[in-house]
Protein backbone atom coordinates (compact mmCIF):
# COMPACT_ATOMS: atom_id res chain seq x y z
CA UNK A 1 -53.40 -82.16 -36.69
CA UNK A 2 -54.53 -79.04 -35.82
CA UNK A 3 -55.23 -79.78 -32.13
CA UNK A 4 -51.42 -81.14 -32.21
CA UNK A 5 -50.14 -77.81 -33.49
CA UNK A 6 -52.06 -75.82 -30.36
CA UNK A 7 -50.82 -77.54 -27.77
CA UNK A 8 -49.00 -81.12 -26.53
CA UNK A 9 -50.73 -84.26 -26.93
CA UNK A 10 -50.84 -84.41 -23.48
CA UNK A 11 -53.52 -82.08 -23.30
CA UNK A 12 -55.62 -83.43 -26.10
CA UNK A 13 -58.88 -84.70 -25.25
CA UNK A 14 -60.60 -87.61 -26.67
CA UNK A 15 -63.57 -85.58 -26.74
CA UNK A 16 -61.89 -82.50 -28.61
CA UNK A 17 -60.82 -84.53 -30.87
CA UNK A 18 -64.41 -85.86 -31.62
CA UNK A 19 -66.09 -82.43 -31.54
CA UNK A 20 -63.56 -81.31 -34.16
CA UNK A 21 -63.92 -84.52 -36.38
CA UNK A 22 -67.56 -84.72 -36.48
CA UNK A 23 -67.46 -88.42 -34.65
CA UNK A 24 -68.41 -89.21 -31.45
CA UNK A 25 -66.80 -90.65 -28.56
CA UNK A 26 -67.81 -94.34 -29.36
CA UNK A 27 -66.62 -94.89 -32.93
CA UNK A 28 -63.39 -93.03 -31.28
CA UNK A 29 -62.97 -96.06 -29.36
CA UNK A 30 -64.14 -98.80 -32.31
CA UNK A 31 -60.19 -97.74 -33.85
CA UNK A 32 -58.16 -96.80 -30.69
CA UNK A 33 -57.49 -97.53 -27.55
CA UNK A 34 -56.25 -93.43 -26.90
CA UNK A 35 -54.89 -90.49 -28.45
CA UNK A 36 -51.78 -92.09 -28.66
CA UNK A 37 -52.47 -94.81 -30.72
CA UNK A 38 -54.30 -92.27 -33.31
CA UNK A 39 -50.65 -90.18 -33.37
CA UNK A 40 -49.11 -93.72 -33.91
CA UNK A 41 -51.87 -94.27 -36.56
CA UNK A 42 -51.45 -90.82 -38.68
CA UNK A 43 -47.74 -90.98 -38.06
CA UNK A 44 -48.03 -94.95 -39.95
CA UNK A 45 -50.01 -93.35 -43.05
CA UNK A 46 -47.60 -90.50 -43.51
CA UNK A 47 -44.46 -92.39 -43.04
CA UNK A 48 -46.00 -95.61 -46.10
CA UNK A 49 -47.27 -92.66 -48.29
CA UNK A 50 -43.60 -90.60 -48.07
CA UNK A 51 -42.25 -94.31 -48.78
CA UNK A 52 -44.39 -94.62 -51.93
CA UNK A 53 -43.93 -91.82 -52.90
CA UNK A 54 -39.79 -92.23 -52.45
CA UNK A 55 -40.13 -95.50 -53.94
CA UNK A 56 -42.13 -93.69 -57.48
CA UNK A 57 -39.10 -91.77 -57.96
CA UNK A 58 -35.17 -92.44 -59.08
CA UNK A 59 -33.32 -91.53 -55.76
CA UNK A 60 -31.06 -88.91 -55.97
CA UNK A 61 -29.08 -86.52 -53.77
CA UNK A 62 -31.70 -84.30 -52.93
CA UNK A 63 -33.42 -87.45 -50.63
CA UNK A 64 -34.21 -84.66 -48.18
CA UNK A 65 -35.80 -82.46 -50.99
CA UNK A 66 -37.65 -85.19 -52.44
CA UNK A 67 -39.47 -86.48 -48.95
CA UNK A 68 -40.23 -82.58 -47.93
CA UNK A 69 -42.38 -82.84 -51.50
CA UNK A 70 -44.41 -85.98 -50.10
CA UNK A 71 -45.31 -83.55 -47.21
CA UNK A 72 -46.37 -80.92 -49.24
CA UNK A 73 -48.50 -82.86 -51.20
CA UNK A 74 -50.28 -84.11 -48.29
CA UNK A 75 -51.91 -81.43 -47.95
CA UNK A 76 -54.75 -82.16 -45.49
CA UNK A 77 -52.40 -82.57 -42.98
CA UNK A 78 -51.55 -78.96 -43.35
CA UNK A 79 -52.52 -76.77 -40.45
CA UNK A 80 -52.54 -73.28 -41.80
């Protein structure tokens, strides 16, 4: 997430993204193909835990309110 915030996914390297993660290149490749199918992957996991989240409250009229609170409480996805 934090490469993602300094610059377009375009420019992401595999290998940045290993250097900052602690993994290396070949257990990169065990789970994806590229970078893009690890954006499709985080994207997945925030999008089911907003909808459990969503789902562990009454809906209401603040729908927008309530899913910005899922983000904030995922808060390792924060890039400060």
């Amino acid at each position: 997430m934090s490469l993602y915030s300094q610059k377009p996914i375009e420019k992401i390297s595999v290998q940045e993204i290993t250097n900052k993660s602690g993994y290396n290149r070949s257990t990169f490749y065990q789970y994806f193909t590229d970078i893009y199918e690890l954006l499709d992957s985080v994207e997945n996991d925030l999008l089911n835990e907003i909808k459990k989240e969503l789902a562990n409250k009454e809906l209401s009229m603040h729908t927008v309110q309530d899913t910005l609170y899922c983000l904030d409480k995922r808060e390792h996805l924060l890039v400060l």
